[in-house]
Protein backbone atom coordinates (compact mmCIF):
# COMPACT_ATOMS: atom_id res chain seq x y z
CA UNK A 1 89.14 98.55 129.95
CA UNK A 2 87.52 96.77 127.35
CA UNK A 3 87.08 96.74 122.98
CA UNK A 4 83.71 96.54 120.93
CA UNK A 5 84.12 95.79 117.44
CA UNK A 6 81.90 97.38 115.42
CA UNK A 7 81.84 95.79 111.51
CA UNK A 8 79.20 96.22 108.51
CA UNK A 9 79.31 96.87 104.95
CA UNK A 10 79.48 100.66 103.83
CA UNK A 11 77.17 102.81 104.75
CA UNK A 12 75.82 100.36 107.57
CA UNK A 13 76.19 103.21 110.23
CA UNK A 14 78.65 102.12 111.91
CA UNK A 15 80.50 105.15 112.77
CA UNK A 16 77.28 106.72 113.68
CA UNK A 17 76.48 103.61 116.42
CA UNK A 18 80.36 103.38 117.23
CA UNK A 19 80.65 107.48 118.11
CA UNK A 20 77.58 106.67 120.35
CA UNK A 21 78.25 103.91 122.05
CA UNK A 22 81.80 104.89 122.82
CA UNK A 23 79.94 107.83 124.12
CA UNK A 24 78.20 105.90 126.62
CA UNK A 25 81.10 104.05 127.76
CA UNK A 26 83.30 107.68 127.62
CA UNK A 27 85.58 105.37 125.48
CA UNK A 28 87.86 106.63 122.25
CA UNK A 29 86.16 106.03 118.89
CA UNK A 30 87.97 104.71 115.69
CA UNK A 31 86.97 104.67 112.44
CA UNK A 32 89.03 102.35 110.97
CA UNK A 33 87.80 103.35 107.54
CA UNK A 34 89.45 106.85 108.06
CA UNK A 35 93.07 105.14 107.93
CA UNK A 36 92.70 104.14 104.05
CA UNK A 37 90.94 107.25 103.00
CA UNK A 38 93.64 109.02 105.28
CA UNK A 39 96.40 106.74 102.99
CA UNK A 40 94.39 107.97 99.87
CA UNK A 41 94.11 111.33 100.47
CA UNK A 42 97.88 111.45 101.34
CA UNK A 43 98.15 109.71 97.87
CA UNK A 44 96.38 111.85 95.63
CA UNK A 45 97.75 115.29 97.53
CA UNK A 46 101.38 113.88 97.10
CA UNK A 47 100.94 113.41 93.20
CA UNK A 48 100.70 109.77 93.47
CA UNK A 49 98.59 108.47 90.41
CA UNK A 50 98.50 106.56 87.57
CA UNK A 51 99.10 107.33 84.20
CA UNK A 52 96.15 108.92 83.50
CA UNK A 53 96.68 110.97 86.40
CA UNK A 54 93.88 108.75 88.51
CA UNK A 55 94.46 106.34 91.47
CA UNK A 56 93.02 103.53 90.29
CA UNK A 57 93.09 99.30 90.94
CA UNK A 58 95.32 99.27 87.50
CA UNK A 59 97.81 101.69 88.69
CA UNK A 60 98.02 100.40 92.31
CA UNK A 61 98.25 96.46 91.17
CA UNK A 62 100.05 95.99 88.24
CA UNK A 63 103.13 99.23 88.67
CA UNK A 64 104.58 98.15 91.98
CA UNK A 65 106.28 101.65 91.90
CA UNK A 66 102.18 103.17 93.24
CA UNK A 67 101.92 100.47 95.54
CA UNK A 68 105.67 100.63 97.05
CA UNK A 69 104.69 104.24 97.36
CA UNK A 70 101.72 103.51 99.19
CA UNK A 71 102.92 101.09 101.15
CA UNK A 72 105.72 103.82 102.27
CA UNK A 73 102.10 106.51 103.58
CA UNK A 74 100.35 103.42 105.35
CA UNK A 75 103.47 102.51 107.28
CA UNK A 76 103.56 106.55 108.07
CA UNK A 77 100.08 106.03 109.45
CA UNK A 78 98.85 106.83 113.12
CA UNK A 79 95.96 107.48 115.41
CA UNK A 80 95.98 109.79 118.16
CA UNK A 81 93.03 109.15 120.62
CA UNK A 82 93.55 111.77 122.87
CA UNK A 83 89.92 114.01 122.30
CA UNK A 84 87.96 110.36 122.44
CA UNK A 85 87.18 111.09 118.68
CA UNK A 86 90.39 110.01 116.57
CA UNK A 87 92.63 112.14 114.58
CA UNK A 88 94.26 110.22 111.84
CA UNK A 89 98.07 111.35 111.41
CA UNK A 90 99.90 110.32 108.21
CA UNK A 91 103.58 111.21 107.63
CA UNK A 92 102.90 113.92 110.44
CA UNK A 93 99.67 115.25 108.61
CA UNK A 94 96.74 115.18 110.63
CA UNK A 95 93.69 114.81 108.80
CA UNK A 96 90.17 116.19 109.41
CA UNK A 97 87.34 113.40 108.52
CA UNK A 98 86.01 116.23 106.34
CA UNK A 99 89.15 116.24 104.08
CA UNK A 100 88.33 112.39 103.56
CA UNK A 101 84.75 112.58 102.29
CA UNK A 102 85.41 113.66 98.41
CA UNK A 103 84.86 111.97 95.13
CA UNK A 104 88.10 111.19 94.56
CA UNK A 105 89.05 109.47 97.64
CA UNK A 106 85.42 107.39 97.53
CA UNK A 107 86.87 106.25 94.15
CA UNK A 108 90.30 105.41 94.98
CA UNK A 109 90.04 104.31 98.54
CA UNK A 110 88.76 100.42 97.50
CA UNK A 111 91.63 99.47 95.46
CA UNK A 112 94.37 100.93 98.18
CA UNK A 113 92.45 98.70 100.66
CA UNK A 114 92.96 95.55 98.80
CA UNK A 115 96.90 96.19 98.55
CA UNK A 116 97.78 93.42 101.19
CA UNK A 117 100.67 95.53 102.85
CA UNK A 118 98.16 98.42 102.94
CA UNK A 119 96.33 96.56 104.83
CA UNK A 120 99.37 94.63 107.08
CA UNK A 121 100.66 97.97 107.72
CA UNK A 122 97.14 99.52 108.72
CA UNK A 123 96.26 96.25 110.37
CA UNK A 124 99.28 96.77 113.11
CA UNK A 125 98.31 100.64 113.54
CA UNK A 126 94.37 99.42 114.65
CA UNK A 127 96.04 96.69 116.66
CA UNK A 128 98.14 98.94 118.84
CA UNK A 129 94.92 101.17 118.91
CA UNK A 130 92.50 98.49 120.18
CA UNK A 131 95.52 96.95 122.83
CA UNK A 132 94.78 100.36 124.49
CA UNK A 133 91.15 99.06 125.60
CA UNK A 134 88.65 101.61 126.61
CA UNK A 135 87.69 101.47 122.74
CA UNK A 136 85.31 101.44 120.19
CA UNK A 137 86.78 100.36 116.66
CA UNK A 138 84.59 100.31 113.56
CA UNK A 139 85.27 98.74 110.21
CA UNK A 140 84.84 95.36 108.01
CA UNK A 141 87.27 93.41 109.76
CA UNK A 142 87.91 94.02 112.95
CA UNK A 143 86.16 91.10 114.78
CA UNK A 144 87.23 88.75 111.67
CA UNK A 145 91.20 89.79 111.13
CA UNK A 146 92.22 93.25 113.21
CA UNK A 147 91.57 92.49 116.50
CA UNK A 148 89.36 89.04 116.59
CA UNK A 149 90.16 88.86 120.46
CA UNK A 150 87.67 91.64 121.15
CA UNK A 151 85.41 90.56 123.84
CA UNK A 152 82.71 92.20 122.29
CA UNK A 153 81.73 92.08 118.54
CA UNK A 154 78.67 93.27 116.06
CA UNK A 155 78.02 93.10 112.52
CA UNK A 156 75.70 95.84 111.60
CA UNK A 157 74.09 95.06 107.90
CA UNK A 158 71.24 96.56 105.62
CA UNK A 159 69.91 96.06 101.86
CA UNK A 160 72.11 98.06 99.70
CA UNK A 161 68.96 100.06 99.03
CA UNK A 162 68.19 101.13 102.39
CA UNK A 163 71.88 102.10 102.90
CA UNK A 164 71.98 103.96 99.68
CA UNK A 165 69.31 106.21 100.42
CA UNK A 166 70.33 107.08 104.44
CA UNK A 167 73.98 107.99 102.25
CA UNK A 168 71.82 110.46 99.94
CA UNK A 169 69.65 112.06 102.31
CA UNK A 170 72.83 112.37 104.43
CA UNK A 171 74.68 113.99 101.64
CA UNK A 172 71.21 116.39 101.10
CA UNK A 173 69.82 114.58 98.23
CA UNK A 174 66.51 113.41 97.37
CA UNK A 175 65.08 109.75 97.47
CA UNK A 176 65.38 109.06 93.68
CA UNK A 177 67.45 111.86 92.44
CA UNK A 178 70.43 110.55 90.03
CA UNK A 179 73.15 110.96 93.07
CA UNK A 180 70.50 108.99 95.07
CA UNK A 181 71.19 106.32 91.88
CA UNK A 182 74.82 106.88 91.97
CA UNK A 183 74.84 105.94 95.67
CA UNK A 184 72.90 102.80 95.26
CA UNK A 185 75.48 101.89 91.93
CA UNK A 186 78.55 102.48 94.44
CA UNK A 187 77.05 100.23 97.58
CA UNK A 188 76.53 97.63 95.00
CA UNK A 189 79.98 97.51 93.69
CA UNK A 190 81.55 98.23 96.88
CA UNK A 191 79.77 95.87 98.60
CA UNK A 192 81.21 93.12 95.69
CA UNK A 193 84.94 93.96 95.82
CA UNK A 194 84.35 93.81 99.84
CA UNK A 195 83.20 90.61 100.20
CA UNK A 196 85.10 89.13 96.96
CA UNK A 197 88.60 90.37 97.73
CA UNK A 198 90.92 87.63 98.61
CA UNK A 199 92.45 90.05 101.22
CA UNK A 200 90.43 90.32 104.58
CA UNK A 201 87.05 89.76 102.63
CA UNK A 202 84.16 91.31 104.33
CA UNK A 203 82.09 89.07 106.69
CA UNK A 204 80.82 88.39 110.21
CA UNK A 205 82.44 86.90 112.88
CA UNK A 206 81.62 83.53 114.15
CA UNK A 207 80.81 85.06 117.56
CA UNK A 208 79.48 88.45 116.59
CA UNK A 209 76.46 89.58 117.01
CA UNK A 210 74.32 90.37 114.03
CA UNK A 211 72.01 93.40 114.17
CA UNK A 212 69.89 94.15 110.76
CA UNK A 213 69.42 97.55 110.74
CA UNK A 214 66.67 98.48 108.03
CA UNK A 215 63.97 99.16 110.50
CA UNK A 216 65.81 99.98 113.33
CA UNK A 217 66.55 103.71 113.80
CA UNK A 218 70.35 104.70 115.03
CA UNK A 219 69.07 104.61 118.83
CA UNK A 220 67.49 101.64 119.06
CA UNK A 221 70.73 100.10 117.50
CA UNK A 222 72.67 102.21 119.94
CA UNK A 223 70.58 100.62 122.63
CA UNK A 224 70.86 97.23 121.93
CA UNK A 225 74.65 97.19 121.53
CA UNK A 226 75.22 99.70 125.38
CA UNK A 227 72.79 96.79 126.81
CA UNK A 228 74.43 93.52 125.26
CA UNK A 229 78.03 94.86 126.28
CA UNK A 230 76.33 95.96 129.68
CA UNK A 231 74.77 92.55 130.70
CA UNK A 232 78.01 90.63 129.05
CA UNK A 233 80.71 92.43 131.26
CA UNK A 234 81.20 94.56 134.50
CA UNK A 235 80.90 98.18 132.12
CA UNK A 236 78.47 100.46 133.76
């Protein structure tokens, strides 16, 4: 019973290497990136918004009434493991990863993340989820603050261009088209409050493997992970 921690900026594929790999091992799969947009979505069903009737970092920082609020959803957070792919439960909702894709939770999502009891509260839920072994967790902190004990860890990475345009044709867009632009715009400034947030920033582990994924394709990334775990433990 063992954890791989899976890390990477947005749109890195982790979640598309973590599904797989846990595959190979028949371990449970966690997204931890599905707990916040769970929190959000929660958020922005339950009326929770600022005054201009968005979600944004102004409402959540500066009128502790949004953040004590969503501080309230992200200690109401769970994961249930059961099927091997995880179900993300929040105040006894259980949310589809479909319900967790739209604009408004893409838009909302980074400023509930840097809330630090958000993340304290969300922090303990992956914890308890990784502590169960026989698990593949992927996120931007998991080998650097969630579970830095995880005998095996991997920082996936890729230009914010590449990573852009794998988002857009994923979404059925074409290479250049404006969403294709959009995309790239959203990487960019994701990828900035990530790694600039005094909260958990977003880097590599000291001991994690790093695996540049621009010219790789998702098996060969796949492969390399299922054979480093493989030939660093007794996992068949």
């Amino acid at each position: 019973m063992t954890q791989i921690a899976i890390d990477g900026p947005a749109s890195s594929g982790k979640s598309s290497v973590g599904i797989r790999v846990a595959a190979s091992f028949g371990y449970g799969f966690l997204d931890t990136g599905l707990l916040y947009r769970a929190v959000t979505r929660a958020a922005l069903d339950g009326g929770i918004s600022g005054p201009a009737g968005v979600l944004d970092e102004g409402a959540v920082t500066t009128n502790s009434r949004y953040a004590e609020k969503l501080v309230q959803l992200a200690n109401l957070a769970d994961v249930d493991l059961e099927s091997g792919s995880a179900t993300i439960v929040v105040d006894g909702r259980r949310f589809d990863a479909s319900e967790l894709e739209g604009g408004d939770v893409e838009r909302a999502v980074a400023a509930i993340a840097a809330i630090s009891e958000v993340r304290a509260a969300l922090r303990t839920v992956q914890r308890q989820t990784a502590m169960r072994g026989a698990v593949v967790l992927a996120g931007r902190d998991i080998g650097t603050v969630v579970y830095p004990e995880a005998p095996h860890k991997f920082f996936l990475d890729a230009s914010a261009e590449t990573r852009a345009l794998r988002r857009a044709i994923q979404r059925g867009f074409a290479e250049g088209s404006d969403e294709h632009q959009e995309a790239l715009r959203n990487l960019i400034a994701r990828d900035r409050e990530d790694r600039d947030r005094l909260v958990a920033p977003l880097r590599a582990a000291d001991d994690a493997l790093l695996i540049a994924t621009d010219r790789l394709t998702l098996s060969e990334v796949v492969d390399q992970i299922v054979q480093r775990v493989r030939s660093s433990s007794h996992v068949a």
